[in-house]
Protein backbone atom coordinates (compact mmCIF):
# COMPACT_ATOMS: atom_id res chain seq x y z
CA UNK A 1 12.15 -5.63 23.15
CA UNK A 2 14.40 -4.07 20.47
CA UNK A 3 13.95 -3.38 16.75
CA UNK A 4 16.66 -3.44 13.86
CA UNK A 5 16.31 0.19 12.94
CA UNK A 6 18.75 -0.73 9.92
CA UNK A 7 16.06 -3.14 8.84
CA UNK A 8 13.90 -0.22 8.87
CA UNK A 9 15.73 2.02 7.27
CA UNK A 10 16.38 -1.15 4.25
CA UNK A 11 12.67 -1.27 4.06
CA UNK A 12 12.38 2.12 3.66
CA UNK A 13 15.14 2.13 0.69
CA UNK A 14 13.51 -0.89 -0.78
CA UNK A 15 9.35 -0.32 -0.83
CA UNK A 16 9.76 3.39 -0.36
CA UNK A 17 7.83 3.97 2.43
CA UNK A 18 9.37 6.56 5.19
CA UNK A 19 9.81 6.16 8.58
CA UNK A 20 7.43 8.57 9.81
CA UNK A 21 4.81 6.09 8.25
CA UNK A 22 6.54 2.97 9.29
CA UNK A 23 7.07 3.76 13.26
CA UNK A 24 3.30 4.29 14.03
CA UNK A 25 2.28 1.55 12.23
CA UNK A 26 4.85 -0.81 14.04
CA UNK A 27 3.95 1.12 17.30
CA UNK A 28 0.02 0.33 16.47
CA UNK A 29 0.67 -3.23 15.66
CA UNK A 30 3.29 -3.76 19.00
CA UNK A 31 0.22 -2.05 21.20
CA UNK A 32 -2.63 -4.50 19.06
CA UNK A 33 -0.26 -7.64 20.18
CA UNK A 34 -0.15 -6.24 23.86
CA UNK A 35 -3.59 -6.31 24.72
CA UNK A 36 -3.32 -9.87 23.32
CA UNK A 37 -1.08 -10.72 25.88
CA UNK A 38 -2.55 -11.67 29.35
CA UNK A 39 -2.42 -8.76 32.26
CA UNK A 40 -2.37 -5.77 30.14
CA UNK A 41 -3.54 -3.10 30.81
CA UNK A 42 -6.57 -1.09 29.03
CA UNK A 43 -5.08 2.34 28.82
CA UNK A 44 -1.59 2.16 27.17
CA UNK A 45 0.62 3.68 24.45
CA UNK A 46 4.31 1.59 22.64
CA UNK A 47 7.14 3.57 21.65
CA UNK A 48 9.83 3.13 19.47
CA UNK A 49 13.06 4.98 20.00
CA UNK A 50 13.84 6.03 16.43
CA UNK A 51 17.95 6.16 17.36
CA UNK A 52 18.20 2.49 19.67
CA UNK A 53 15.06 0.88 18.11
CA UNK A 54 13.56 0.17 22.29
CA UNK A 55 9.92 -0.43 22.24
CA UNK A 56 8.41 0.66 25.70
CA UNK A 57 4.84 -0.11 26.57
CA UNK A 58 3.90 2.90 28.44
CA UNK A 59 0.71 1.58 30.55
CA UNK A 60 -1.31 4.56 32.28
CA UNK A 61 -1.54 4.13 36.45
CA UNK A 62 -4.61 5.47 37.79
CA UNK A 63 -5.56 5.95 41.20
CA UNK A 64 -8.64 4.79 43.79
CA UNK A 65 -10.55 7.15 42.22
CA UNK A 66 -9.69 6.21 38.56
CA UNK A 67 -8.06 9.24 37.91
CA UNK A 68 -4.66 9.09 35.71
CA UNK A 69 -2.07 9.80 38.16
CA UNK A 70 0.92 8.90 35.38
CA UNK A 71 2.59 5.82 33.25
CA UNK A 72 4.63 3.17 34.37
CA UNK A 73 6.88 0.70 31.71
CA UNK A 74 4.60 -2.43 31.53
CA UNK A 75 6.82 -3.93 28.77
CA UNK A 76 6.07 -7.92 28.47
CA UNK A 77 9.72 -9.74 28.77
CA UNK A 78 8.22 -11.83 25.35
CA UNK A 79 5.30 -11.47 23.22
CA UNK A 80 3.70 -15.12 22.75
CA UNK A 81 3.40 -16.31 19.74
CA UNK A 82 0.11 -15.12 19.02
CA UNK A 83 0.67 -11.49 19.75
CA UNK A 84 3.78 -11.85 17.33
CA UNK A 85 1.61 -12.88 14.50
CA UNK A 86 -0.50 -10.33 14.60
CA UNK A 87 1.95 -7.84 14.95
CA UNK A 88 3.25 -9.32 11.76
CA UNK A 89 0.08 -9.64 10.37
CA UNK A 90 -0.88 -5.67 11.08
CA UNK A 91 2.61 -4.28 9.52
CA UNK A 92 2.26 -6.25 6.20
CA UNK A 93 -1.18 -4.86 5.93
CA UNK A 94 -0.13 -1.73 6.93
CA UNK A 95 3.00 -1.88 4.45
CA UNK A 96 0.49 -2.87 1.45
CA UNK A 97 -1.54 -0.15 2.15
CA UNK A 98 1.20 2.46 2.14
CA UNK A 99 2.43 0.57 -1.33
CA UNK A 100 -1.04 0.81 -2.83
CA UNK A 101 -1.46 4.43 -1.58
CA UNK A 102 1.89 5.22 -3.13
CA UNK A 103 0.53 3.60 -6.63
CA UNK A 104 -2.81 5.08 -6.99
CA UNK A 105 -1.20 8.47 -5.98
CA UNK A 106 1.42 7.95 -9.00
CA UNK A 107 -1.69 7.24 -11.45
CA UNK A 108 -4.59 9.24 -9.69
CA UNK A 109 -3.02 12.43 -11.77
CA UNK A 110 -3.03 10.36 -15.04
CA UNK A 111 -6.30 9.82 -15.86
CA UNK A 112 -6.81 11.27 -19.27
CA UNK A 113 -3.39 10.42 -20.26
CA UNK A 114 -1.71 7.77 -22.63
CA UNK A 115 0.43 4.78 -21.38
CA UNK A 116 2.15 2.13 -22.75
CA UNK A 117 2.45 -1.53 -21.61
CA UNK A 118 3.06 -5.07 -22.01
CA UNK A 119 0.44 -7.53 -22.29
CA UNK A 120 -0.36 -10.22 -19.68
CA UNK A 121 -1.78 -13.44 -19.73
CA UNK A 122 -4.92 -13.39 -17.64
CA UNK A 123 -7.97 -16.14 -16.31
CA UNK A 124 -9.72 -14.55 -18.35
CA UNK A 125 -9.55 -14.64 -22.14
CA UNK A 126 -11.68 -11.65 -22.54
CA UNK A 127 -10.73 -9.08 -19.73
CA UNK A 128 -6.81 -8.38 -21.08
CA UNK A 129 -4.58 -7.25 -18.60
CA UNK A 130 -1.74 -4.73 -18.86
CA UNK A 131 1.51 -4.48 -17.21
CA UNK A 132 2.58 -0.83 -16.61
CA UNK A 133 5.66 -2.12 -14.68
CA UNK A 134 4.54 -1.10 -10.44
CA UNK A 135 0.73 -2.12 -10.99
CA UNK A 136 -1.23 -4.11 -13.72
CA UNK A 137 -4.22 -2.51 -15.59
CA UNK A 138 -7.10 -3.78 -16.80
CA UNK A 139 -8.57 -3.43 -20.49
CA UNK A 140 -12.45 -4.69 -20.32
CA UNK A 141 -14.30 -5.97 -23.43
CA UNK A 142 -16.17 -2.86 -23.28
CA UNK A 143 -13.24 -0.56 -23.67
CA UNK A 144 -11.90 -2.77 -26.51
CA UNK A 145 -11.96 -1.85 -30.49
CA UNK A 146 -13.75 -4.60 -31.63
CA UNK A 147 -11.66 -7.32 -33.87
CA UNK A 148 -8.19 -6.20 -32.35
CA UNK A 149 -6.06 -8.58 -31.17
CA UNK A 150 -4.02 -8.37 -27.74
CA UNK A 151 -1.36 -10.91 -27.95
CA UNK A 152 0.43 -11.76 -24.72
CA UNK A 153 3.63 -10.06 -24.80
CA UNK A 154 2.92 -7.34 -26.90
CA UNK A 155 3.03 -3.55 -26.03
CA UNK A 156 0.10 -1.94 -26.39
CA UNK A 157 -0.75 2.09 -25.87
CA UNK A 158 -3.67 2.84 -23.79
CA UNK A 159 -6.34 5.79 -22.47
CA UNK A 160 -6.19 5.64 -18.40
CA UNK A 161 -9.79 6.29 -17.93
CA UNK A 162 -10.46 5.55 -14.26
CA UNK A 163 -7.97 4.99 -11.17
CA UNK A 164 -9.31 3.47 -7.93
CA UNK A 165 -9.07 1.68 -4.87
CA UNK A 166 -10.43 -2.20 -5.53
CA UNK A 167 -10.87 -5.38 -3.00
CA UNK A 168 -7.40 -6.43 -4.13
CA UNK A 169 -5.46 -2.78 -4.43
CA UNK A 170 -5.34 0.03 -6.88
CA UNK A 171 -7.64 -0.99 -9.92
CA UNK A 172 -6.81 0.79 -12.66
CA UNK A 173 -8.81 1.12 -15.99
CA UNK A 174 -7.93 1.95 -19.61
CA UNK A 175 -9.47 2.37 -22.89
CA UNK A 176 -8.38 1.40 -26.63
CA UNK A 177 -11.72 3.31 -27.71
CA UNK A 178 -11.96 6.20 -26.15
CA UNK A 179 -12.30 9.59 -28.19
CA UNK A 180 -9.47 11.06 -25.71
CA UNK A 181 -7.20 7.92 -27.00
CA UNK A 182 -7.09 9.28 -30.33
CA UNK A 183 -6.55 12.92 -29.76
CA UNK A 184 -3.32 12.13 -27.32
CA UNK A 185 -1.90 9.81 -30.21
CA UNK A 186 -2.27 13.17 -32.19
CA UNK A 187 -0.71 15.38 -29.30
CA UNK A 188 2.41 12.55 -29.45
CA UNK A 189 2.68 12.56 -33.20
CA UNK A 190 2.03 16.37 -34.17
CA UNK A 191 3.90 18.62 -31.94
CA UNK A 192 1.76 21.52 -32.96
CA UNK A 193 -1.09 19.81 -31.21
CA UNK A 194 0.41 19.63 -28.12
């Protein structure tokens, strides 16, 4: 079985992610879809050949006694449909989880800080949601100044006051009336407060 390592690479380029993160997760998924397949063998390892792109299933031998003796190449000719799904199925989720570790490390260090964004439609009317162009952030009723009005499409500056992994990916929270919202507006406007 052979990878396109120029796919790879384009994913890498594209999502950001680099290949030292990509290659065990593709070798974790390959081995997950190898056990599905019928005759494997409990003890084994996949490898990728970062220059050719080869995946070998490296399958431990043991001997009478149960004792590892060495490997042998136990490589199925083709994964069934089944184990191919799942291998699918494992890099996506692996590949999200990468993406949303990449986000909440970009806004982990900005809590405290101001950002601006563009105002989303949402299901619901009274939790207003803000685009900050890679994630969207949400502005609860209870971090709301009271008789505002968030139009969709308008830009609105906010206070990041929590970042955090959710059910769905990075949640991130921010404030229109927080006391720290009001002192960075200062800090933007009056470069002596800075």
């Amino acid at each position: 079985m052979d990878i396109d390592m120029s796919a790879l690479r384009l994913l890498e380029a594209e999502r950001e992610i680099p290949l030292d993160k990509l290659i065990p997760t593709i070798e974790q998924a390959l081995l997950v879809a190898y056990h599905k397949t019928t005759g494997s063998q409990e003890n084994a390892r996949a490898e990728l050949d970062r220059k050719s792109g080869h995946v070998t299933i490296w399958a431990t031998e043991l001997d009478d006694d149960g004792e590892a003796v060495g490997e042998f190449d136990d490589t199925p000719a083709g994964f069934g449909r089944i184990a191919a799904s799942t291998a699918r199925q494992i890099i996506l989720q692996r590949l999200r989880d990468v993406e949303d570790d990449n986000i909440l490390g970009e806004f982990k260090g900005r809590e405290g800080e101001l950002v601006s964004g563009q105002i989303q439609q949402g299901n619901n009317p009274h939790m207003v949601q803000v685009n900050l162009g890679s994630v969207e952030a949400l502005l609860p009723p209870t971090e709301q100044v009271p008789g505002e009005k968030y139009l969709h499409g308008s830009r609105v500056r906010a206070f990041v006051v929590d970042v955090r992994r959710g059910f769905k990916g990075p949640s991130i929270t921010l404030s229109r009336s927080h006391p720290g919202l009001v002192r960075k507006l200062f800090e933007l406007e009056v470069p002596e407060i800075a």
